[in-house]
Protein backbone atom coordinates (compact mmCIF):
# COMPACT_ATOMS: atom_id res chain seq x y z
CA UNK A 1 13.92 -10.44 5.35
CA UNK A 2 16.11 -11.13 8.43
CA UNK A 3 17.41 -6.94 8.21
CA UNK A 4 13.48 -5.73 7.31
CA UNK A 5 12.95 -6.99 11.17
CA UNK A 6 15.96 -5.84 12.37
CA UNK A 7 15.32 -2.33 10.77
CA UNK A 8 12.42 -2.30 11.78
CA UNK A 9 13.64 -2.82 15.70
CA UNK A 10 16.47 -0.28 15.33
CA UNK A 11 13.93 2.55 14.02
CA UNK A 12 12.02 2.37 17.68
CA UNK A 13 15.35 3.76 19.21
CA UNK A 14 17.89 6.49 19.52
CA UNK A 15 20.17 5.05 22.29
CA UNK A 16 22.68 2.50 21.85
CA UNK A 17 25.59 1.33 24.07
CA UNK A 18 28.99 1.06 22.34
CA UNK A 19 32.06 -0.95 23.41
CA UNK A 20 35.25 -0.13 21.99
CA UNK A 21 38.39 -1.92 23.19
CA UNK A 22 42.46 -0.20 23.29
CA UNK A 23 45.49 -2.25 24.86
CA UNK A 24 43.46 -4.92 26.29
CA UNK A 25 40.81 -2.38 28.17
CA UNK A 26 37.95 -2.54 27.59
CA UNK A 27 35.50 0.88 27.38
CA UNK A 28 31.30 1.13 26.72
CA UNK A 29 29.40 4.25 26.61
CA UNK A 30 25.52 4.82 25.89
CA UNK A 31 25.17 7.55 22.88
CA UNK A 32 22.28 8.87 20.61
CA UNK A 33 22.51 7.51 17.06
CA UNK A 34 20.60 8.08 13.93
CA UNK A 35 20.27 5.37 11.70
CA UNK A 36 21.44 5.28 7.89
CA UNK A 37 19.19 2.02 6.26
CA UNK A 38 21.09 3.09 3.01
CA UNK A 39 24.95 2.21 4.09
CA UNK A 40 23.10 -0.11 7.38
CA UNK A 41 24.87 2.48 9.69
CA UNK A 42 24.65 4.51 12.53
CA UNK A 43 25.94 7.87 13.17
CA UNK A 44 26.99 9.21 16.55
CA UNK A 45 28.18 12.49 17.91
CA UNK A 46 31.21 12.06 20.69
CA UNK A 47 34.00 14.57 21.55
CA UNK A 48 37.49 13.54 20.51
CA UNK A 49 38.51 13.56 24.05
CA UNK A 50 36.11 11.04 25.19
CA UNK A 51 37.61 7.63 26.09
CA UNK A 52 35.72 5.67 23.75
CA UNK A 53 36.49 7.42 20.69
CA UNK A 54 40.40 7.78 22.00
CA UNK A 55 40.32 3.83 21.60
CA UNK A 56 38.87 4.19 18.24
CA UNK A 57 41.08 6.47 16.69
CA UNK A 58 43.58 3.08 17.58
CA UNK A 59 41.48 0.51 16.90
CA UNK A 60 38.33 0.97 14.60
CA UNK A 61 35.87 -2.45 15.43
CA UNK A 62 33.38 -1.56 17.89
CA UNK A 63 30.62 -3.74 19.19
CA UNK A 64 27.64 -2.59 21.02
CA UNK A 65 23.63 -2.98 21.75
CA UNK A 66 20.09 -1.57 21.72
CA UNK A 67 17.84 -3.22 23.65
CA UNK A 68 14.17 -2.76 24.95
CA UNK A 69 13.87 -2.30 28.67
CA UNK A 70 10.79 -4.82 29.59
CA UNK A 71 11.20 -7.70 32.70
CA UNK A 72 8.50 -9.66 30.56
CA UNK A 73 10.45 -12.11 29.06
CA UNK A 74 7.87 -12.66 26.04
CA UNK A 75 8.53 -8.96 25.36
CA UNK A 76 12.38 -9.12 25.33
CA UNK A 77 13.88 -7.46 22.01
CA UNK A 78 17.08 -6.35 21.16
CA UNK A 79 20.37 -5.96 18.86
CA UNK A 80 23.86 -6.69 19.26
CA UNK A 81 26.21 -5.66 16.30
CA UNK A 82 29.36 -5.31 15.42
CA UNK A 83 31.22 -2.69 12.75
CA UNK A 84 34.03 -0.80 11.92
CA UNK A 85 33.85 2.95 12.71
CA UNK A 86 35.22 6.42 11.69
CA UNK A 87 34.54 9.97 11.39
CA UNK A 88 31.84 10.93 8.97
CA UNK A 89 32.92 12.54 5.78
CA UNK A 90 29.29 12.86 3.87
CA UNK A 91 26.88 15.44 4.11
CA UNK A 92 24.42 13.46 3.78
CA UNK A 93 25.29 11.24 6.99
CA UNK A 94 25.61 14.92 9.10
CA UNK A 95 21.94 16.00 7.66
CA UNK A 96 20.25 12.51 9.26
CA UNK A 97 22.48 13.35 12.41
CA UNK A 98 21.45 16.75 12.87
CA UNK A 99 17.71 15.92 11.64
CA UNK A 100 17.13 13.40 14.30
CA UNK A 101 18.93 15.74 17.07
CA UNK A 102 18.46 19.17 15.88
CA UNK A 103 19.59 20.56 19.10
CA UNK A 104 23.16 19.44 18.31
CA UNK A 105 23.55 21.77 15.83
CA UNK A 106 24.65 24.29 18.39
CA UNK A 107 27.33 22.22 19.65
CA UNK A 108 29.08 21.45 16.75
CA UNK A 109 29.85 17.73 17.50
CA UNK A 110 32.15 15.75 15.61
CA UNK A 111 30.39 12.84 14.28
CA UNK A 112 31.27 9.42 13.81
CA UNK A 113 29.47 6.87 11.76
CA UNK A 114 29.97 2.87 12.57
CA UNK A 115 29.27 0.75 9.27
CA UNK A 116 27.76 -2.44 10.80
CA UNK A 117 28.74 -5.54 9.52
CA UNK A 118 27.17 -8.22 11.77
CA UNK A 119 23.53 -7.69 13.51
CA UNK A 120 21.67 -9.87 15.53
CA UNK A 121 17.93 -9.71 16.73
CA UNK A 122 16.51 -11.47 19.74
CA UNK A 123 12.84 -10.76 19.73
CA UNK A 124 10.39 -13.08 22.26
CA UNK A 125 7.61 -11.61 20.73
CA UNK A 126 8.48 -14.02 17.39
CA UNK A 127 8.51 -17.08 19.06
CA UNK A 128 10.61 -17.17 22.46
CA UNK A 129 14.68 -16.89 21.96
CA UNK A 130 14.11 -16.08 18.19
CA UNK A 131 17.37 -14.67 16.32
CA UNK A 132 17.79 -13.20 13.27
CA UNK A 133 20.76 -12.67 11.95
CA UNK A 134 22.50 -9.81 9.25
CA UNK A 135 25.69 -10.08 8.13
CA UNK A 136 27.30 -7.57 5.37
């Protein structure tokens, strides 16, 4: 029950902020992600250049959120996870990727997918501070 909600939560969004972590520094960015409910995944585009995935190719657990921008508290929702992350190897993770973002086609992205193993929901709108919790 607890990932139905969460699912549910994650499938209003394409943003997410991602924190990834190399020597002791600490990096976040804000990408576009499609989500995989099969392997409870999301897959991300980002240049091997970029900071972020730098510190990745060192040190694969990455932590991050989606949340819903409201100042009504009793409308507060929103995920923090955490997963292990690498460079996508199945066609079927770079079809979701390129049928959520079409566009990117063009650009020829690598892509990136981030298994989660730990999710939390807060959502106000279940009763106020409510968490669910999904672990793998």
């Amino acid at each position: 029950m607890p990932l139905v909600k969460i699912e549910e939560f994650i499938c209003k969004h394409h943003i997410l902020s991602l924190a990834t972590c190399k020597d002791n520094l600490p990096q976040s960015s804000t990408l576009f992600f499609a989500y995989s409910g099969e392997d409870v995944a999301f897959i991300i585009a980002s240049d091997k250049k970029t900071e972020h995935i730098r510190n990745i190719l060192e040190n694969d657990k990455v932590s991050g959120t989606i949340a819903l921008e409201t100042k009504v508290v009793g409308k507060i929702e929103g995920i923090q996870f955490k997963g292990a992350i690498s460079a996508v190897k199945d066609k079927k993770d770079k079809k979701l990727y390129f049928h959520s973002f079409p566009y990117a086609i063009a650009m020829n992205p690598t892509l990136w997918k981030i298994k989660l193993t730990h999710i939390k929901l807060t959502d106000n709108k279940l009763g106020f501070a409510t968490k669910l919790i999904w672990n793998s």
